[in-house]
Protein backbone atom coordinates (compact mmCIF):
# COMPACT_ATOMS: atom_id res chain seq x y z
CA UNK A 1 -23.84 -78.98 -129.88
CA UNK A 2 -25.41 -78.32 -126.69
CA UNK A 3 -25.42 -74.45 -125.09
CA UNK A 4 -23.35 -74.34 -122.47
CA UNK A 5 -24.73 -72.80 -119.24
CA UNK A 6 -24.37 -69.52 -118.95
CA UNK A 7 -22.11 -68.64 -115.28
CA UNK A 8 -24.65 -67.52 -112.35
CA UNK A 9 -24.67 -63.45 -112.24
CA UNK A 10 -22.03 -62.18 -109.74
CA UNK A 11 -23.93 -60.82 -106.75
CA UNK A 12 -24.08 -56.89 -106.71
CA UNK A 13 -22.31 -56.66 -103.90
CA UNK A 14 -19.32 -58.27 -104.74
CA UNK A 15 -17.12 -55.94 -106.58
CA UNK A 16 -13.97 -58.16 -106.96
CA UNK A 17 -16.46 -60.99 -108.59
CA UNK A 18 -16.14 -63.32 -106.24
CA UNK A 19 -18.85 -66.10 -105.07
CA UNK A 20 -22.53 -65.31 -104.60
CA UNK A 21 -22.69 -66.05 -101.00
CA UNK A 22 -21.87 -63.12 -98.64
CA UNK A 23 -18.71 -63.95 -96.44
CA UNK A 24 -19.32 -63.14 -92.94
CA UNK A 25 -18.20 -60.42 -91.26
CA UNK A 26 -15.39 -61.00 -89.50
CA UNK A 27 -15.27 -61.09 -86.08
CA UNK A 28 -13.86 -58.16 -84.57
CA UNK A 29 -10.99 -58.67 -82.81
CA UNK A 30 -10.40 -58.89 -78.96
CA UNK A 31 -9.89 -55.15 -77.81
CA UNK A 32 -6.80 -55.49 -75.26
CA UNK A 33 -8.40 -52.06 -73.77
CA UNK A 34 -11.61 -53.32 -73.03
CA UNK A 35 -11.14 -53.96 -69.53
CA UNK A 36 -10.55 -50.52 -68.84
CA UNK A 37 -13.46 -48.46 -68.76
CA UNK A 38 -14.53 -45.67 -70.66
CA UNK A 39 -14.49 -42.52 -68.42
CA UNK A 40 -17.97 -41.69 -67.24
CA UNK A 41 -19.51 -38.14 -66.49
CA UNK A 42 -19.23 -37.07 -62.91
CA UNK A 43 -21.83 -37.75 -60.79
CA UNK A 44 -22.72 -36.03 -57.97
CA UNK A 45 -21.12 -37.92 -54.54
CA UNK A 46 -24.02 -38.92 -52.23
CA UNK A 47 -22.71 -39.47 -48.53
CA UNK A 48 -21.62 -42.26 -47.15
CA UNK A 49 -23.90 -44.57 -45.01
CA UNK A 50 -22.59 -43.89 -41.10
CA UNK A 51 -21.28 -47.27 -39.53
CA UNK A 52 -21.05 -48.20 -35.48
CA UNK A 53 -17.23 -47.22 -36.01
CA UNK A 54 -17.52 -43.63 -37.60
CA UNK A 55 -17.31 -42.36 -41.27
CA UNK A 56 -15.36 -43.86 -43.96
CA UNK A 57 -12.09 -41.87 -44.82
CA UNK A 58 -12.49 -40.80 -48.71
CA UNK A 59 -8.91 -41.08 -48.93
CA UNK A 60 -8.77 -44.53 -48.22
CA UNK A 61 -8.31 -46.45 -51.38
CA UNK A 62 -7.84 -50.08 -49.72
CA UNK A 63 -10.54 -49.81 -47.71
CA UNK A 64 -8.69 -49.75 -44.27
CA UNK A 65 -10.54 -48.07 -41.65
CA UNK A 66 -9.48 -44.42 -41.27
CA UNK A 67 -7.52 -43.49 -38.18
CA UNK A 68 -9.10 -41.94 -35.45
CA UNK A 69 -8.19 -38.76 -35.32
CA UNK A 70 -5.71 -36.61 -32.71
CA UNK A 71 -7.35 -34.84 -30.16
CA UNK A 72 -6.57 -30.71 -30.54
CA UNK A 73 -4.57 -29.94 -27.47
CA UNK A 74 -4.70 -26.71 -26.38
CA UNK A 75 -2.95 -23.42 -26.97
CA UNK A 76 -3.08 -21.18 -30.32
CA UNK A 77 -2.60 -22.80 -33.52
CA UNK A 78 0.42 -22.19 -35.41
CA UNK A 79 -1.53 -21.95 -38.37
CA UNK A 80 -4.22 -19.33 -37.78
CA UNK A 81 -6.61 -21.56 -36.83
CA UNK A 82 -8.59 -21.29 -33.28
CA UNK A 83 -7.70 -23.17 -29.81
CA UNK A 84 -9.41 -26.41 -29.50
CA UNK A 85 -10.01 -26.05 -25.79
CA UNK A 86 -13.73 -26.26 -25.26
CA UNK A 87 -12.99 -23.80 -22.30
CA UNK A 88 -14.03 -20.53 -22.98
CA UNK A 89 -11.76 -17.89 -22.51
CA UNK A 90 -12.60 -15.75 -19.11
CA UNK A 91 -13.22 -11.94 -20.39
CA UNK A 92 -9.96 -10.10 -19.97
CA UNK A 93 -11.53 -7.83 -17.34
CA UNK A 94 -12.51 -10.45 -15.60
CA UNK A 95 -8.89 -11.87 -15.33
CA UNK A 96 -7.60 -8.72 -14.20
CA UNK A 97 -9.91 -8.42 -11.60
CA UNK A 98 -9.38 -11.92 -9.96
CA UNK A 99 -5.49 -11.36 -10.97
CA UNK A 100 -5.28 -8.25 -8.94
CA UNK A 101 -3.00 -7.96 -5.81
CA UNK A 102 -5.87 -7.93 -2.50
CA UNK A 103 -5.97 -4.34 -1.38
CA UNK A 104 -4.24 -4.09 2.26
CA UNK A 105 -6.99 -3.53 4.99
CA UNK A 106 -7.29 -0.48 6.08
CA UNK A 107 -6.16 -0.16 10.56
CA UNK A 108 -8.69 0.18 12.56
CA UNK A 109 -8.77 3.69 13.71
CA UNK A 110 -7.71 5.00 16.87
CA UNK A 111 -9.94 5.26 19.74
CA UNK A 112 -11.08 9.20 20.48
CA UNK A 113 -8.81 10.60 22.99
CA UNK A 114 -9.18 12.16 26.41
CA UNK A 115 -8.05 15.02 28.21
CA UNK A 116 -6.44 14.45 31.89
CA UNK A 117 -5.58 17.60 34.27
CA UNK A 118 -2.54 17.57 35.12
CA UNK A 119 -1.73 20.84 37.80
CA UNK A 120 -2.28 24.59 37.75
CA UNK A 121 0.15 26.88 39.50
CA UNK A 122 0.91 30.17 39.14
CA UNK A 123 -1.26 30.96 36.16
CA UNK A 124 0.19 28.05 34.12
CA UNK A 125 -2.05 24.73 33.54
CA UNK A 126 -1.22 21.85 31.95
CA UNK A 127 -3.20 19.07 30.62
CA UNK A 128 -2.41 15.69 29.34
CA UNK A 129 -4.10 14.85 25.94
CA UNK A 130 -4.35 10.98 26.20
CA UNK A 131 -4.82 8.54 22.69
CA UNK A 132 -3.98 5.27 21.76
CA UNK A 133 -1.48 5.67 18.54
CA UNK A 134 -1.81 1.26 18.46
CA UNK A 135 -5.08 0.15 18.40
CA UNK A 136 -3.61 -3.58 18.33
CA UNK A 137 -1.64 -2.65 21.19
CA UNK A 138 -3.81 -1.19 24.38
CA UNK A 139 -0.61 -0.96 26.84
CA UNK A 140 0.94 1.85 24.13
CA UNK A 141 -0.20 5.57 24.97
CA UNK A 142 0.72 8.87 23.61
CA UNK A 143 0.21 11.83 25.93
CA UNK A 144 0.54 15.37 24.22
CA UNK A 145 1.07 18.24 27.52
CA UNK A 146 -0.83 21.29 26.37
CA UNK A 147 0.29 24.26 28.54
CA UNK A 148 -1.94 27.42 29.28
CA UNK A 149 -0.99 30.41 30.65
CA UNK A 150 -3.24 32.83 32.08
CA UNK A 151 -0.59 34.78 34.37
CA UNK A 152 -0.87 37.48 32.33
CA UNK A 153 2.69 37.81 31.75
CA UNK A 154 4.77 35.71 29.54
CA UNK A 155 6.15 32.91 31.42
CA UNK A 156 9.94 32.07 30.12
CA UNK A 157 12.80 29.38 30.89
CA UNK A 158 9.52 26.58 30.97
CA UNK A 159 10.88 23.26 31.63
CA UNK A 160 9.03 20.70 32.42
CA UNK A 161 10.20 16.79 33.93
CA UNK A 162 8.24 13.29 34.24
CA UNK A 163 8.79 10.18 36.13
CA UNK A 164 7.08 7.07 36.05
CA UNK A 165 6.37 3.90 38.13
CA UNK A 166 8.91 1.02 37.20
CA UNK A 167 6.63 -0.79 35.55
CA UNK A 168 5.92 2.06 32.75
CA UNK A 169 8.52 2.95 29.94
CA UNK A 170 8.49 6.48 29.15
CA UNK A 171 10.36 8.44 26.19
CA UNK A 172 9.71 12.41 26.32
CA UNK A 173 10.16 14.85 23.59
CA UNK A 174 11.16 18.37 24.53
CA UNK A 175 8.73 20.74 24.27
CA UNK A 176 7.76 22.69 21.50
CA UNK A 177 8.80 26.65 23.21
CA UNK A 178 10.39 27.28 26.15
CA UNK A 179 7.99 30.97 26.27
CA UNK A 180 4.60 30.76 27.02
CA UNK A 181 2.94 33.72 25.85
CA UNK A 182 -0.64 34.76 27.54
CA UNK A 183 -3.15 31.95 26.61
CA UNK A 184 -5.91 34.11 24.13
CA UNK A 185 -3.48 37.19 23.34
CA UNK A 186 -1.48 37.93 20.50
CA UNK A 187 -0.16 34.59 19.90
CA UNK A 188 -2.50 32.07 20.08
CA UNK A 189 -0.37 29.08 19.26
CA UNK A 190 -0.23 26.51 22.60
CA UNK A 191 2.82 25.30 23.65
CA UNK A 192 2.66 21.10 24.21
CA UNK A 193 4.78 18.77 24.68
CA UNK A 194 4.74 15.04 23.55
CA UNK A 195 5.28 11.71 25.76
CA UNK A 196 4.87 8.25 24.91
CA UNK A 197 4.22 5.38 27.74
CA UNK A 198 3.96 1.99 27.83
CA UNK A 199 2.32 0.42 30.50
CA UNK A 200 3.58 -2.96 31.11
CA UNK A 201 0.86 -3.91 33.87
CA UNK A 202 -1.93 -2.26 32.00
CA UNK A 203 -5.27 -3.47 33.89
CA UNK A 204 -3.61 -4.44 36.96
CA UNK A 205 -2.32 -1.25 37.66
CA UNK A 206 -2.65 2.62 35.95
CA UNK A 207 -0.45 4.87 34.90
CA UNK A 208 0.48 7.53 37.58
CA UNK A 209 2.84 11.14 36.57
CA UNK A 210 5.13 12.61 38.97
CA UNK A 211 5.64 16.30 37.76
CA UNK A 212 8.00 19.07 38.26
CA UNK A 213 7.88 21.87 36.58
CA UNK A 214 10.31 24.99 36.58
CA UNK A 215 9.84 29.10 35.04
CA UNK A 216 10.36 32.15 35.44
CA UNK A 217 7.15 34.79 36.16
CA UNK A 218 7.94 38.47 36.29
CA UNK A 219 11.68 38.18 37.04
CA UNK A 220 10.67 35.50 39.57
CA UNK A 221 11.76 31.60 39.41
CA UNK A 222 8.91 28.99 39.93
CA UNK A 223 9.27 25.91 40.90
CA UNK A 224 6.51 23.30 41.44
CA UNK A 225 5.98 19.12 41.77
CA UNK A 226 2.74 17.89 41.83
CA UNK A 227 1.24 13.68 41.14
CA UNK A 228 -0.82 13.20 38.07
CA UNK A 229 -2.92 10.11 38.46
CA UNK A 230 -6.15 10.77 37.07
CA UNK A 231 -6.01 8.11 33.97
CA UNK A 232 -8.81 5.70 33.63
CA UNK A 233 -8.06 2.35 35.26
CA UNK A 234 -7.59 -0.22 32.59
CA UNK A 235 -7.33 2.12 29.67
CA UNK A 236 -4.07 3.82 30.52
């Protein structure tokens, strides 16, 4: 009988002696994950493109324009940071000087004064020591009697009385002794005596003194009146 054919050699490959022919791979199957990508490295950020309407915010992950942003107002920052005024601060020295109360001008000072005689008589002179205390106020005068004795004796009981034309206030203060000791001898010190005036007419008419004076010289009593009127016209 005839040979029968022998069976075609299984294919080295095939270990469960199966057909010949290699299958085909199969195809892998659809990876549900694939749409998400794989993490990539980090790359280092390169800076956005500046637009017309300012810088993209980073944080914006719609792509909605970023809004514009507060303007600092000023004072200190609760959180440490630094004022946003764009004033700058005026030294503190600086401040204190503008802050500073203005210092109070200083009067004007007082014109120099004059002396006026006023009488002699019996060894005692007086003279009138004339200045203006108000330099803001001419019609004001202070007159300051200075008394000299040159008797030679010490002249005691001294009391001296003013009066004044109507239109002149006066106020008198009494006088500083009531002994005049020898002018030059063992007590220098002057005896004076301080009035004030006012002149209420002052440049239309001066100020004129009617004196009388009263002491007692060597156990003798004195008595004398005389007119003092030689103050400058217009000043006093």
């Amino acid at each position: 009988p005839p040979r029968a054919a022998a069976p075609p050699a299984a294919s080295p490959l095939d270990m469960f002696g199966g057909g010949g022919a290699v299958a085909p791979a199969p195809a892998a199957p659809a990876d549900p994950f694939a749409s998400m990508a794989a993490p990539q490295p980090p790359q280092a950020s390169k800076p956005a493109p500046a637009t017309s309407s300012g810088s993209l915010n980073p944080l914006d992950l719609y792509g909605a324009p970023a809004p514009a942003a507060p303007v600092a107002a000023g004072g200190m920052d609760l959180f440490g940071g630094q004022p946003a005024s764009t004033i700058a601060t005026p030294p503190v020295q600086a401040q204190q000087s503008t802050m500073a109360a203005p210092q109070q001008a200083a009067p004007p000072s007082a014109a120099s004064s004059l002396t006026v005689t006023g009488f002699t008589h019996s060894g005692l002179s007086i003279d009138f020591v004339c200045s203006k205390p108000d330099t803001w106020n001419k019609q004001n005068s202070e007159l300051v009697a200075t008394c000299n004795n040159s008797a030679g004796a010490p002249i005691y009981g001294f009391n001296l009385q003013c009066a004044v034309p109507k239109y002149v206030t006066m106020e008198m203060e009494p006088a500083s002794s009531t002994t005049i000791a020898v002018t030059g001898g063992v007590n220098p010190k002057l005896v004076t005596q301080k009035i004030k005036v006012t002149n209420t007419q002052l440049g239309t008419k001066k100020l004129m003194l009617k004196l009388k004076v009263s002491f007692t010289l060597n156990g003798n009593k004195v008595e004398h009146m005389a007119t003092c009127s030689g103050f400058p016209q217009g000043e006093y």
